[in-house]
Structures are given as C-alpha cells and as structure tokens.
Protein backbone atom coordinates (compact mmCIF):
# COMPACT_ATOMS: atom_id res chain seq x y z
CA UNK A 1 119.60 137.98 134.63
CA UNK A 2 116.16 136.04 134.57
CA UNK A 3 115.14 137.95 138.17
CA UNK A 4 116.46 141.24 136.52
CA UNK A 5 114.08 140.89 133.22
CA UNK A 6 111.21 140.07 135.04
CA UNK A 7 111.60 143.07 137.18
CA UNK A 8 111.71 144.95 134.24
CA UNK A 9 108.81 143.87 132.54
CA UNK A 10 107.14 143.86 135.48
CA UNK A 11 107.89 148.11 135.75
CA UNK A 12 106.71 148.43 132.54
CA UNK A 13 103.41 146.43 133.00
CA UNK A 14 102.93 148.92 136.19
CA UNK A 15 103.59 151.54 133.64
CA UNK A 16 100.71 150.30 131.52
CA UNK A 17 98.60 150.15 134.77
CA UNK A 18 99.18 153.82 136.06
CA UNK A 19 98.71 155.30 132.49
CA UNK A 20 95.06 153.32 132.25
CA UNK A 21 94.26 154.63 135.61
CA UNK A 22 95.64 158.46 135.23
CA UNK A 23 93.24 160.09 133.38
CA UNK A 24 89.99 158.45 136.06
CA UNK A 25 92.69 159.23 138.85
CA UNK A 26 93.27 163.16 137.74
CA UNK A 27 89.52 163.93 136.50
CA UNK A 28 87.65 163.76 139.72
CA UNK A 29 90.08 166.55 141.59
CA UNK A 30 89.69 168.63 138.52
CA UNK A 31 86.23 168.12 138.86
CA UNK A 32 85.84 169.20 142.32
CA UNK A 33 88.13 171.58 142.02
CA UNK A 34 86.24 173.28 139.41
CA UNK A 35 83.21 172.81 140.97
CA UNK A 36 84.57 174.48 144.47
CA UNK A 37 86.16 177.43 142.07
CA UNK A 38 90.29 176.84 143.51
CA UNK A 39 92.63 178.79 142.30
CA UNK A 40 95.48 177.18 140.30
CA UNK A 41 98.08 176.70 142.84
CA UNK A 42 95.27 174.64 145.01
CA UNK A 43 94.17 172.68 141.73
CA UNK A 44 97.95 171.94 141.55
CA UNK A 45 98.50 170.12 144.88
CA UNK A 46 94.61 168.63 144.45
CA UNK A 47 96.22 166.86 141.71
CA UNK A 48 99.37 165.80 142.50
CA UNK A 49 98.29 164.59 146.82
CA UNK A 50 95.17 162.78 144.47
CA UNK A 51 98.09 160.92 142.52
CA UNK A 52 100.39 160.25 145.68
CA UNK A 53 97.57 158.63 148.12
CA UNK A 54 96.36 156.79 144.95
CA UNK A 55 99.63 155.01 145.13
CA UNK A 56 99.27 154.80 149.12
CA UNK A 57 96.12 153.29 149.01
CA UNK A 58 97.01 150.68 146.51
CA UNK A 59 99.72 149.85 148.55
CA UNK A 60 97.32 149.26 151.32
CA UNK A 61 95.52 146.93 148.80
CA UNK A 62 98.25 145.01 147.80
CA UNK A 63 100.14 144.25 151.49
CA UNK A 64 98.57 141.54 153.59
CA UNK A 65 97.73 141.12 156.79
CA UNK A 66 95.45 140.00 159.75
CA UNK A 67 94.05 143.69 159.68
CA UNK A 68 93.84 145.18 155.66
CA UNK A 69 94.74 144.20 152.18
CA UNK A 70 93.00 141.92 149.94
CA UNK A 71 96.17 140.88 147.85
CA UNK A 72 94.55 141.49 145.11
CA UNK A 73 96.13 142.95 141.28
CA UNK A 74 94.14 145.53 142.10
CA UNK A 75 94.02 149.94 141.25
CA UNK A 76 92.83 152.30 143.87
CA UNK A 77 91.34 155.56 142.79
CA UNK A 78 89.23 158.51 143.42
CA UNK A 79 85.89 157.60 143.51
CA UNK A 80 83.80 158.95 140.21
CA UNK A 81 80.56 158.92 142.43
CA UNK A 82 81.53 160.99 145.22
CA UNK A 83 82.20 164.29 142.74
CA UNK A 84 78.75 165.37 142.94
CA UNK A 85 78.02 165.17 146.65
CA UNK A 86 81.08 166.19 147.42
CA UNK A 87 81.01 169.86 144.93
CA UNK A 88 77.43 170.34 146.80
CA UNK A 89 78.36 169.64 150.70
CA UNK A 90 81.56 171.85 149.72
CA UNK A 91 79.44 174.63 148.62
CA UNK A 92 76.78 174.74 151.15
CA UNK A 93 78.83 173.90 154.05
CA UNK A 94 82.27 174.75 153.07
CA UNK A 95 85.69 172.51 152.24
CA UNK A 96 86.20 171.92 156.01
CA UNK A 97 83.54 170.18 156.44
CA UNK A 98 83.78 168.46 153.13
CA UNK A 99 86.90 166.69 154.08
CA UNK A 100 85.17 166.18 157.98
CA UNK A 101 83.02 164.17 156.09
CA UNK A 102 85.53 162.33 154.13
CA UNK A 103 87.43 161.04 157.15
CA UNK A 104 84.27 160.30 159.25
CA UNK A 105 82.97 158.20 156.13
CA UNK A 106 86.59 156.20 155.93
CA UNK A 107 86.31 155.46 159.63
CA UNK A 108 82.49 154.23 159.24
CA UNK A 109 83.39 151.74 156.48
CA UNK A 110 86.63 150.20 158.23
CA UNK A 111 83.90 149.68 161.00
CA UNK A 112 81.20 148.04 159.42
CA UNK A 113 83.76 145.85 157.04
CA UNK A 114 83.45 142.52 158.79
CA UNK A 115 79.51 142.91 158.68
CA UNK A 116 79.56 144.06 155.06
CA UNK A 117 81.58 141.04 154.47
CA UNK A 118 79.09 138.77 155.89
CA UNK A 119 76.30 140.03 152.95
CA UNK A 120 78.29 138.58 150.33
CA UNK A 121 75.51 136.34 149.52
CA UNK A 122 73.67 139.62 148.26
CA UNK A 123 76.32 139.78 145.39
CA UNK A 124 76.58 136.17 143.71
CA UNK A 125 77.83 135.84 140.24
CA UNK A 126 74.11 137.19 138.61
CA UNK A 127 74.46 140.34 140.64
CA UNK A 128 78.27 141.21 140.24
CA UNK A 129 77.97 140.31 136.66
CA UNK A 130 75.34 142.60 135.85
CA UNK A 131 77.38 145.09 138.00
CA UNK A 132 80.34 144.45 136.04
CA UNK A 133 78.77 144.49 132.79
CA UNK A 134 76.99 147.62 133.54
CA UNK A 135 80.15 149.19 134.48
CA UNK A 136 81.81 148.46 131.40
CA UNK A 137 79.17 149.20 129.00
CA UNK A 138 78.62 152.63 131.02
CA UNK A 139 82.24 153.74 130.41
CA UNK A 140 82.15 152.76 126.91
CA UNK A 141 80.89 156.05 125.97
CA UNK A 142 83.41 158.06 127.53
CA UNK A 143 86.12 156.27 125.46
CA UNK A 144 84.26 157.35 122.46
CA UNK A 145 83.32 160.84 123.45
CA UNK A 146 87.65 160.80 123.94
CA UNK A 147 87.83 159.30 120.78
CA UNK A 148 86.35 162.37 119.14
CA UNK A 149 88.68 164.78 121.24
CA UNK A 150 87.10 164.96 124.56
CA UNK A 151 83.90 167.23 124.18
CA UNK A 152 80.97 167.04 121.94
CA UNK A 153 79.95 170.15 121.56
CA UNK A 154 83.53 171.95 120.39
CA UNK A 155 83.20 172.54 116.64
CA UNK A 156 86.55 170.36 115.54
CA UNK A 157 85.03 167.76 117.73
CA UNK A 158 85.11 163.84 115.61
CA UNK A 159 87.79 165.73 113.36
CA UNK A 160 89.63 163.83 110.95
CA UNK A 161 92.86 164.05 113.00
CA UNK A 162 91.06 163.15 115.75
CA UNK A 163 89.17 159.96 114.49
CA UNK A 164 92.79 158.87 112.63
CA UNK A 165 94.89 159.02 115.70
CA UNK A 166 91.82 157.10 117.90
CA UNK A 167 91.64 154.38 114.97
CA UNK A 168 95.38 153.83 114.90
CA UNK A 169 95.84 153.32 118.44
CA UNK A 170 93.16 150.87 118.31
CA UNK A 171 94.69 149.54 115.20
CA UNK A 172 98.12 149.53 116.93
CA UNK A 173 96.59 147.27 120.04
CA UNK A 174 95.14 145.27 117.57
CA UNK A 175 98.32 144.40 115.92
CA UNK A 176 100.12 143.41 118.55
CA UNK A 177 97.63 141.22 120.35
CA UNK A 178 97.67 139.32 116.51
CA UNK A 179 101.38 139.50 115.58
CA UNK A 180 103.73 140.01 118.75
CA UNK A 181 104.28 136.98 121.10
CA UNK A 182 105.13 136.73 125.03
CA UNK A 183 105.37 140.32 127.09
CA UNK A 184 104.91 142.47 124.21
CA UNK A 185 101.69 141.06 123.44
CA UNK A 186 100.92 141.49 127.24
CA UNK A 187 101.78 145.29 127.23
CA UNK A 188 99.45 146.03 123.90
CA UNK A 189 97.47 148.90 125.45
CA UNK A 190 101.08 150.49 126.03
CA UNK A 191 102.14 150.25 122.79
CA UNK A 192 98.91 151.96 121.72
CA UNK A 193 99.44 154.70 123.97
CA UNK A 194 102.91 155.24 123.47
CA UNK A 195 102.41 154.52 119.66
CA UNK A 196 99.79 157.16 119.06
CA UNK A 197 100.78 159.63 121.27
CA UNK A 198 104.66 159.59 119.26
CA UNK A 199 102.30 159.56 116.03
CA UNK A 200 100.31 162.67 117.39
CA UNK A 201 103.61 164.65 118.07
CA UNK A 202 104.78 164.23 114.80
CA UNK A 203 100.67 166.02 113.73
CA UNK A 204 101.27 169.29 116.19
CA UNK A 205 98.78 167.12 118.71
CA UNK A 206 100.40 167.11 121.73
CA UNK A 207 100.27 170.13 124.36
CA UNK A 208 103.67 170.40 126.78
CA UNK A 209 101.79 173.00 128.70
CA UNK A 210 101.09 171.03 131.89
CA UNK A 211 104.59 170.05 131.99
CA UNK A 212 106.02 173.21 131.64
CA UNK A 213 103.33 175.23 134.38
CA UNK A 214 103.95 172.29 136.76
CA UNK A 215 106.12 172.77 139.60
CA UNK A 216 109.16 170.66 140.24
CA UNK A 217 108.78 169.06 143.73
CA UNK A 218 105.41 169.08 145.88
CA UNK A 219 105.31 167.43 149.53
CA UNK A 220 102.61 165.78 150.95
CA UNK A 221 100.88 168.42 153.45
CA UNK A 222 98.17 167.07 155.98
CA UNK A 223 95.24 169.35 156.37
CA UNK A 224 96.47 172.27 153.38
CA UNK A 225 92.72 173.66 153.69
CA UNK A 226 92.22 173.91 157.05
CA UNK A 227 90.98 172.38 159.78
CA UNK A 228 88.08 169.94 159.00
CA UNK A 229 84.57 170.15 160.58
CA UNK A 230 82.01 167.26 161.35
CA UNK A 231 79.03 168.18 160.22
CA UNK A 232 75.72 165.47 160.43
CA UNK A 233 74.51 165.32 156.88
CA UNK A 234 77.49 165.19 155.06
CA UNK A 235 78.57 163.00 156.91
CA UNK A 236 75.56 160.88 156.35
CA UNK A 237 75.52 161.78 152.84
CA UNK A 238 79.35 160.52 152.17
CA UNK A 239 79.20 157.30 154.49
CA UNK A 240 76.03 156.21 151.95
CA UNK A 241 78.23 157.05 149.21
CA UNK A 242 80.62 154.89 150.44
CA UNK A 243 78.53 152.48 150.94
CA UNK A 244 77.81 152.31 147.11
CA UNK A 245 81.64 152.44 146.80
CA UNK A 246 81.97 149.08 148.67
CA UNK A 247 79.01 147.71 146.16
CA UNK A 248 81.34 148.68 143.26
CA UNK A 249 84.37 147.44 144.43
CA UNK A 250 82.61 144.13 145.43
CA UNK A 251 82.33 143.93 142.06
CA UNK A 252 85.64 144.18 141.27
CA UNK A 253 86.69 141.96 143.66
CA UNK A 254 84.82 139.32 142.26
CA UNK A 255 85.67 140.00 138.54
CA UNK A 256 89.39 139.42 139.76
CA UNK A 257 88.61 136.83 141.58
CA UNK A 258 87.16 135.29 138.61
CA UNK A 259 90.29 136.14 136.50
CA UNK A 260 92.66 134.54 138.41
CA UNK A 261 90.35 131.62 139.77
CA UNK A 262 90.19 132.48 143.50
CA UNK A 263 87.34 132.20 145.28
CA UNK A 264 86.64 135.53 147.64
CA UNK A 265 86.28 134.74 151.14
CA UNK A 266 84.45 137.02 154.11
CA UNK A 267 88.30 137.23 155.42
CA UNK A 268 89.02 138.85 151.93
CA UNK A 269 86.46 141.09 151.44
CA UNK A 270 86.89 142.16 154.62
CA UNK A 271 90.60 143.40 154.63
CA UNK A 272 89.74 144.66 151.37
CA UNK A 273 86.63 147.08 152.46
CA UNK A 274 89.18 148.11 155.55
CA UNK A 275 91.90 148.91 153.22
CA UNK A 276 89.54 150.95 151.11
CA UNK A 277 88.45 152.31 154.99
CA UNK A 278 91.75 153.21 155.83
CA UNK A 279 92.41 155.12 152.28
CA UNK A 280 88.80 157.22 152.50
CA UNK A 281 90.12 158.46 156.24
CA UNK A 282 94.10 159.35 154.88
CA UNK A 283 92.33 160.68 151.76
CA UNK A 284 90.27 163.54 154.22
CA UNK A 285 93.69 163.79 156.34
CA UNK A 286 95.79 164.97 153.36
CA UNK A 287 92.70 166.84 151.71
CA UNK A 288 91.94 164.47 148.81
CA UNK A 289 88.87 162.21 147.96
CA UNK A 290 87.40 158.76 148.88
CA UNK A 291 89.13 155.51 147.17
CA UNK A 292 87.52 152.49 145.06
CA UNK A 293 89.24 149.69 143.57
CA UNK A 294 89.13 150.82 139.67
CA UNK A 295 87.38 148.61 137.24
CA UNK A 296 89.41 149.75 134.22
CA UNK A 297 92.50 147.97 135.13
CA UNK A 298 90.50 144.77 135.78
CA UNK A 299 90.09 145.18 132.00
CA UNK A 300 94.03 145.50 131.96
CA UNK A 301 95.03 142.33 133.51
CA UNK A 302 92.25 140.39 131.55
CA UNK A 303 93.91 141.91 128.33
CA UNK A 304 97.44 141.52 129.62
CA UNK A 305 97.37 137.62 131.20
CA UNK A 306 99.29 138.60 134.34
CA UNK A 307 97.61 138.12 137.28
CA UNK A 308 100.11 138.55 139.91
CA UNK A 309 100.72 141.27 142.14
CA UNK A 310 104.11 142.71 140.99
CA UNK A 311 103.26 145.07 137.90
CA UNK A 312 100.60 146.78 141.01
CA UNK A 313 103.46 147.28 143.06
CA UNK A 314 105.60 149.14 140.53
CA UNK A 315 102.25 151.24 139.68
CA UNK A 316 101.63 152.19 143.63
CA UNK A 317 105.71 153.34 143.68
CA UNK A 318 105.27 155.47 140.34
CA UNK A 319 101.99 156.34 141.34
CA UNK A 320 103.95 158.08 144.88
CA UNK A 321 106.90 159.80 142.75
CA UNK A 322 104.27 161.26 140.38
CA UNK A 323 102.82 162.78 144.05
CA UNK A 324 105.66 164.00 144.51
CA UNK A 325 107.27 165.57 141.33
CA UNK A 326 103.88 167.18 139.58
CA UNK A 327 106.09 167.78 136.29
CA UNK A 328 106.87 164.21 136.05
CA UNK A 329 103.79 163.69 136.51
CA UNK A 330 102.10 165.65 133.94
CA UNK A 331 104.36 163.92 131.13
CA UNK A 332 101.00 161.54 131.56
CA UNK A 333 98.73 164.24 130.51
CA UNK A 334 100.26 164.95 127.23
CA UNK A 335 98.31 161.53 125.97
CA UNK A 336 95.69 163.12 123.71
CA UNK A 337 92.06 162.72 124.40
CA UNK A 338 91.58 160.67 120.75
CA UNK A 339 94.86 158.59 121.79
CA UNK A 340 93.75 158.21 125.20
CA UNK A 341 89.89 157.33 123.96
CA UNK A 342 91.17 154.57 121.88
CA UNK A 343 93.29 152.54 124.33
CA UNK A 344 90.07 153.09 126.76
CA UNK A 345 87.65 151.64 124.49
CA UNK A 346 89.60 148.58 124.00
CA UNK A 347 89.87 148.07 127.74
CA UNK A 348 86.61 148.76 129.05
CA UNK A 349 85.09 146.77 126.50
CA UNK A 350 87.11 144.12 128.19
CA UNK A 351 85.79 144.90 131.58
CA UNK A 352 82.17 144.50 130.23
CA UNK A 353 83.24 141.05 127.96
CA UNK A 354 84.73 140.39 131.47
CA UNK A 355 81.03 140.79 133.10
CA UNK A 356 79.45 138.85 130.33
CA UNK A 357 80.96 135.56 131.25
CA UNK A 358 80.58 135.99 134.49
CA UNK A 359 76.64 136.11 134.04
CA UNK A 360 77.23 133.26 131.25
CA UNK A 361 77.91 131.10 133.98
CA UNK A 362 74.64 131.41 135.24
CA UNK A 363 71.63 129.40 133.82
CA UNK A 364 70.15 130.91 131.27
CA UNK A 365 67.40 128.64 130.59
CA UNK A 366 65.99 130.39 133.87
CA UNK A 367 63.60 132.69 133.15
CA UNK A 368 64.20 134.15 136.48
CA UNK A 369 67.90 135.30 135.97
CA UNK A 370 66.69 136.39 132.34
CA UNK A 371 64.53 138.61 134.09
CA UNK A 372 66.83 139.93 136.61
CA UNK A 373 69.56 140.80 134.05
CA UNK A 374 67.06 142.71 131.69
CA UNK A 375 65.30 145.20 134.10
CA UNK A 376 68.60 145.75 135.99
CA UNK A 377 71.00 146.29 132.73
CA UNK A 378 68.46 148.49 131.20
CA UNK A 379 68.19 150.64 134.50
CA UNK A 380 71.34 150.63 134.55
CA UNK A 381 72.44 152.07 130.99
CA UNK A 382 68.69 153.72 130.81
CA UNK A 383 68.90 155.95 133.71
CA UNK A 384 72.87 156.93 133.80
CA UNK A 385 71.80 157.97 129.50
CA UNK A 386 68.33 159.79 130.27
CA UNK A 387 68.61 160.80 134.29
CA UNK A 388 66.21 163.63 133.06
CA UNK A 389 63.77 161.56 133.90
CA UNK A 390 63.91 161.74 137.51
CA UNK A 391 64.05 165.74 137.52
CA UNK A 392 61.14 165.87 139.52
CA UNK A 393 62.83 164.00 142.60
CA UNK A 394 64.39 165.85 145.36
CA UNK A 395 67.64 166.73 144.68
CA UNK A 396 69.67 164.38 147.12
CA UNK A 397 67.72 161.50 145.47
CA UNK A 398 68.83 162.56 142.02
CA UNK A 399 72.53 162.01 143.09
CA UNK A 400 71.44 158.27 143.49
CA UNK A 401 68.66 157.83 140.51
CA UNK A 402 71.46 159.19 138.22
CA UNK A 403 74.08 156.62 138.61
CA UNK A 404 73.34 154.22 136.89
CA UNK A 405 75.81 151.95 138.21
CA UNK A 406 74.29 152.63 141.42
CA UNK A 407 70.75 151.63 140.35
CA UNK A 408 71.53 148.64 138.65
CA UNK A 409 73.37 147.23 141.84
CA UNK A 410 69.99 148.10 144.20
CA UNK A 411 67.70 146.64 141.18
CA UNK A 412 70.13 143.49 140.68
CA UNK A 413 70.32 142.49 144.35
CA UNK A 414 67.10 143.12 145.24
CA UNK A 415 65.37 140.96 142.36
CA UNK A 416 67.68 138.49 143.19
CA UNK A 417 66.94 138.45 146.54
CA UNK A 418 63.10 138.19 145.57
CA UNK A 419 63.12 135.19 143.02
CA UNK A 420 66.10 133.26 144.93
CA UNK A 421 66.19 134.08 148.62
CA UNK A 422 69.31 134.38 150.54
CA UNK A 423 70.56 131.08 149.47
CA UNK A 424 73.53 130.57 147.33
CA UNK A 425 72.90 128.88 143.77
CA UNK A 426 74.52 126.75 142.09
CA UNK A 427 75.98 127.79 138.91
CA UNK A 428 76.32 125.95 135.94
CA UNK A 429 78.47 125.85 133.10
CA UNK A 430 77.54 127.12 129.48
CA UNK A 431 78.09 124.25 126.90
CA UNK A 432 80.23 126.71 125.02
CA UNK A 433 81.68 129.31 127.23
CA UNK A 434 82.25 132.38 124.85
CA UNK A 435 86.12 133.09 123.95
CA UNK A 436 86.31 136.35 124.88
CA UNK A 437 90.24 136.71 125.99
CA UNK A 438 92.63 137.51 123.04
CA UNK A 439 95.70 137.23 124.65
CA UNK A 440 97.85 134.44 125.36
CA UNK A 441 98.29 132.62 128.93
C-alpha cells in the first residue's frame, strides 16, 4: 500500500512538472510556426511531435548509462533561443534545410561533449550563479506580463479579473506552503493551478476551444516536411546556438546539483550534453526543435523538496501520451494566462533565489567577484530589456547581443577567467546563508 501511494504521489508531482513546463514547451512551435506562416493542420502536429520528443528526450536525461543521461530531476524542452534563427534560416533557405540544420547541430554537440565537459572550470559557482540568477530574474517578467492576461498592449490587459485570478493563485500557493503539511505542501504550485483555473471556470475564463479543434490521435511521423537539406550557414548558425544551449543547461546542471548536494563530474556533464545531442538530432528527424534542460522546473523541485528522479519519469510518460492524443493534450492549455502567470512567478522567482545562494557562497568581501556579478547581471537584464541598443549591429550579431542570458554567460566567464585564471577557487561559506526554501525537507 506504501509502494502504491508513493507511486501516486509521485504521478501527480510529474503532473505538477509537465504543467510548469507546457506552456515554454508549446510556445516556441507556435512561434516558429507563425513565423514560417503553417497552416493549421501543420501547427497541429508542430505541437503535439514538440510535446512527444519533449517526453523522449527527458527520458534520455533521466536513463543512465556509459553513453547518455545525466540522472538528473531534470525537464527537457524546446529551446527559447533557437526561435529566432531558426524563423530566419527557414525563410531564407526554406524548412528543409531548417531541420538539416537541426540534426547536423545535434550530431556536432554529441561530438564535442567530452571536450565541452573538460571546460567545466569556465563555469564555477560565480559564473553559473550569475547564469542562474540571470535566468530567473529574466523570466520574471513574462510571469507578470501573464499575470495581466498575456499581452500588453490588448485594451482589457491588467483587468480586474485578470489581476484577481493571478493574486489568488499566488495566494492559493501561498497557503499551502504555510498551512498544509507533507505531499500537499510539496505539490503547492498544483494546487494553484488547478485552484485558479476551477475558480476561472466558474468567471466565464476558460476557453475549451483547443480541446474541441484538436484531433483525437496523432502518430509520430519522421520527416512530415520533407526531406531535409544541409546547408553551411545554418548549420553553423544552429551548432553556435547550441553551443549557448549547452552554456544554459550547464547551468542547470549545476543548480541541481546544488539542490540535491551532488557534485557534477566531467562523466556527468558529459552524458548529459550527449543526451541533449541525441534529442537536437531526433528533434530534426521528426521535424521539431533543439532541446535544453528547462530552468523552470529547477524552480519546481527547489519549491517541492523532492529531489529524486521518479515524479520526471511520470512527466516524460505523460509528456509521450500528450504526443500522441493532441486533445488530451490541450486540456493543458485551458490554464489561463493570469492563472498560468501566477504559478510562474512564484517558481521562477525560485529559480533566481536558487541562483542567489549559489553566488552567496562565494566571497563577497572580494571585490573581484563583486565586480564580476555587477557588469555581467546588468548585461544580462540590461540588454535582453533595451536590445535596441545594438540596432546598428549586423543582424546575425543581434540574435546574440539580444539574449541576454547569452551575454551574461560570455561576460561572466570571461571576467572570471581574467581576475582568477583557470584555477578552481575555493568557496567559502556565508556566516548566515540566506533562508530562501519555504518548504519542508
């Protein structure tokens, strides 16, 4: 009975998982597809393939061995970062060669994983905390722009309805990280979601349409645009934005790392950037988009206090039947925006609280460090808030300059690099580490 309940909760914290996920998951194929002008039976597989091979390549994640897998709790998605390039190699050299570029990219980095491994030393706990942090902080505004029902410049945007059904579901996470005890208190964001969401139904908020223009079963279909081409620079273009992919998901690697007390290894990273390798190339093969691990459910397992594997494995399976039955699927996107913005803002807050004691840890008596966490955070949220100011640059160096995530990962290794060398520093502990976890172990 023990073994049955802990399956059980452990479904329902992969539940929690897939619905943080979804809504990064889904947005970058309806990006693209946008961008690329499909039609709406395309946009219809884009979507559901995108939420089948995110559940393949977290299982590719999750299972270990000599070859792949970094056993980490750990989310794969589409990566936010590739929209752009991808939209513009798509246009100017068509979808073929789009996904060409995809798979050649996925090979590249299950190549160069072992060397990429050995730079760890580039990303010590200064540089992936300022990573992390960045990452967090950077997000934060989505949350809020989905707070106020999604976009700015629609005239009932920050409505009343809007800002009461955000509040609550913050309110209602709240609550139960104060009142409720044991696994409820671990599944709070759920709750939220779940609570606001019923509350929104009952205020004419919630829109059934997806469900019902959804069809019932879609399989998996290798190459359903055509037959890719390999064309030089987009291929060059997507194996660099890979590369940044790997930065990022170094990043995450460490924060969960960090969570559960494990120290990464080159082995680790290693099967990890293969993994992610391995999901880029299947990702071109079945026509969706390169993977990343996803720093919002880092967030999640900081919030929840479960750090094993399990609730990842139930979110990879529901992740696959989602794939494959779109309507099923779409029950997800009936979360509204303000619902959906609360429960975000709560949990990447936590993913930048998570990057803040991670660069606590660090001595910050140092000038040094002081000064290689101010210029790179402030490129960082500067440039992603004001990337006007590089509208001078070429164009393919805009794609870069305007990430701030990006920028603050060049800027934070290579300061680091410059006032420390190559050589790894000792970190010491704050005399009072800041409480920053409000759940119970």
């Amino acid at each position: 009975m023990d073994k049955r309940r802990a399956t059980q909760q452990n479904a329902v914290l992969g539940l929690q998982h897939l619905l943080a996920m979804y809504a990064g998951a889904v947005a970058v194929p309806l990006l693209i597809g946008a961008g690329l002008g499909f039609n709406q039976e395309q946009m219809t597989y884009l979507i559901s393939i995108d939420i089948f091979m995110c559940g393949v390549a977290t299982l590719l994640q999750l299972v270990v061995n000599k070859v792949f897998g970094i056993g980490l709790p750990v989310v794969l998605g589409c990566a936010i970062q590739a929209v752009a390039p991808l939209i513009l190699i798509g246009n100017s050299h068509g979808v073929g060669s789009m996904y060409g570029a995809i798979m050649a990219s996925g090979v590249v980095v299950f190549l160069i994983a072992g060397f990429f491994s050995k730079i760890k030393k580039l990303f010590p706990p200064m540089v992936t905390g300022i990573v992390i942090t960045v990452i967090g902080l950077t997000l934060i505004p989505v949350a809020i722009s989905k707070m106020g029902g999604g976009d700015p410049s629609a005239a009932n945007f920050g409505s009343s309805t809007s800002l009461f059904l955000a509040f609550t579901t913050i309110a209602l996470i709240v609550g139960v990280q104060l009142f409720a005890k044991g696994f409820l208190r671990s599944v709070s964001v759920l709750v939220g979601l779940l609570g606001g969401t019923l509350l929104a139904s009952f205020l004419g908020q919630v829109n059934l349409s997806a469900v019902s223009q959804a069809p019932v079963f879609h399989m998996p279909q290798p190459f359903y645009f055509g037959k890719p081409t390999f064309d030089l620079m987009p291929i060059v273009l997507m194996v660099i934005i890979s590369i940044v992919s790997m930065v990022e998901s170094t990043g995450v690697y460490f924060a969960l790392g960090d969570i559960l007390d494990r120290k990464m290894t080159e082995d680790d990273l290693k099967r990890g950037y293969r993994a992610e390798g391995l999901a880029v190339l299947l990702g071109g093969i079945f026509n969706t988009f390169p993977y990343t691990a996803f720093s919002q459910n880092v967030g999640l397992v900081q919030l929840s206090g479960v750090k094993t594997r399990q609730p990842i494995f139930f979110s990879a399976i529901f992740l696959m039947i989602l794939g494959l039955f779109p309507k099923v699927g779409a029950l997800a996107q009936i979360i509204p925006e303000p619902v959906l913005g609360g429960g975000m803002l709560v949990m990447f807050g936590m993913v930048a609280i998570q990057g803040m004691k991670m660069l606590a840890k660090n001595d910050l008596n140092d000038e040094r460090n002081l000064l290689i966490m101010t210029i790179s955070i402030g490129f960082g949220l500067g440039f992603n808030m004001i990337p006007e100011l590089f509208q001078q640059l070429p164009e393919t160096v805009q794609m870069f300059t305007g990430n701030g995530i990006v920028i603050s990962s060049l800027t934070a290794v290579v300061l680091n690099a410059l006032c420390f060398g190559f050589e790894e520093k000792e970190i010491s502990q704050p005399v009072i580490e800041p409480e920053v976890n409000i759940t119970h172990h």
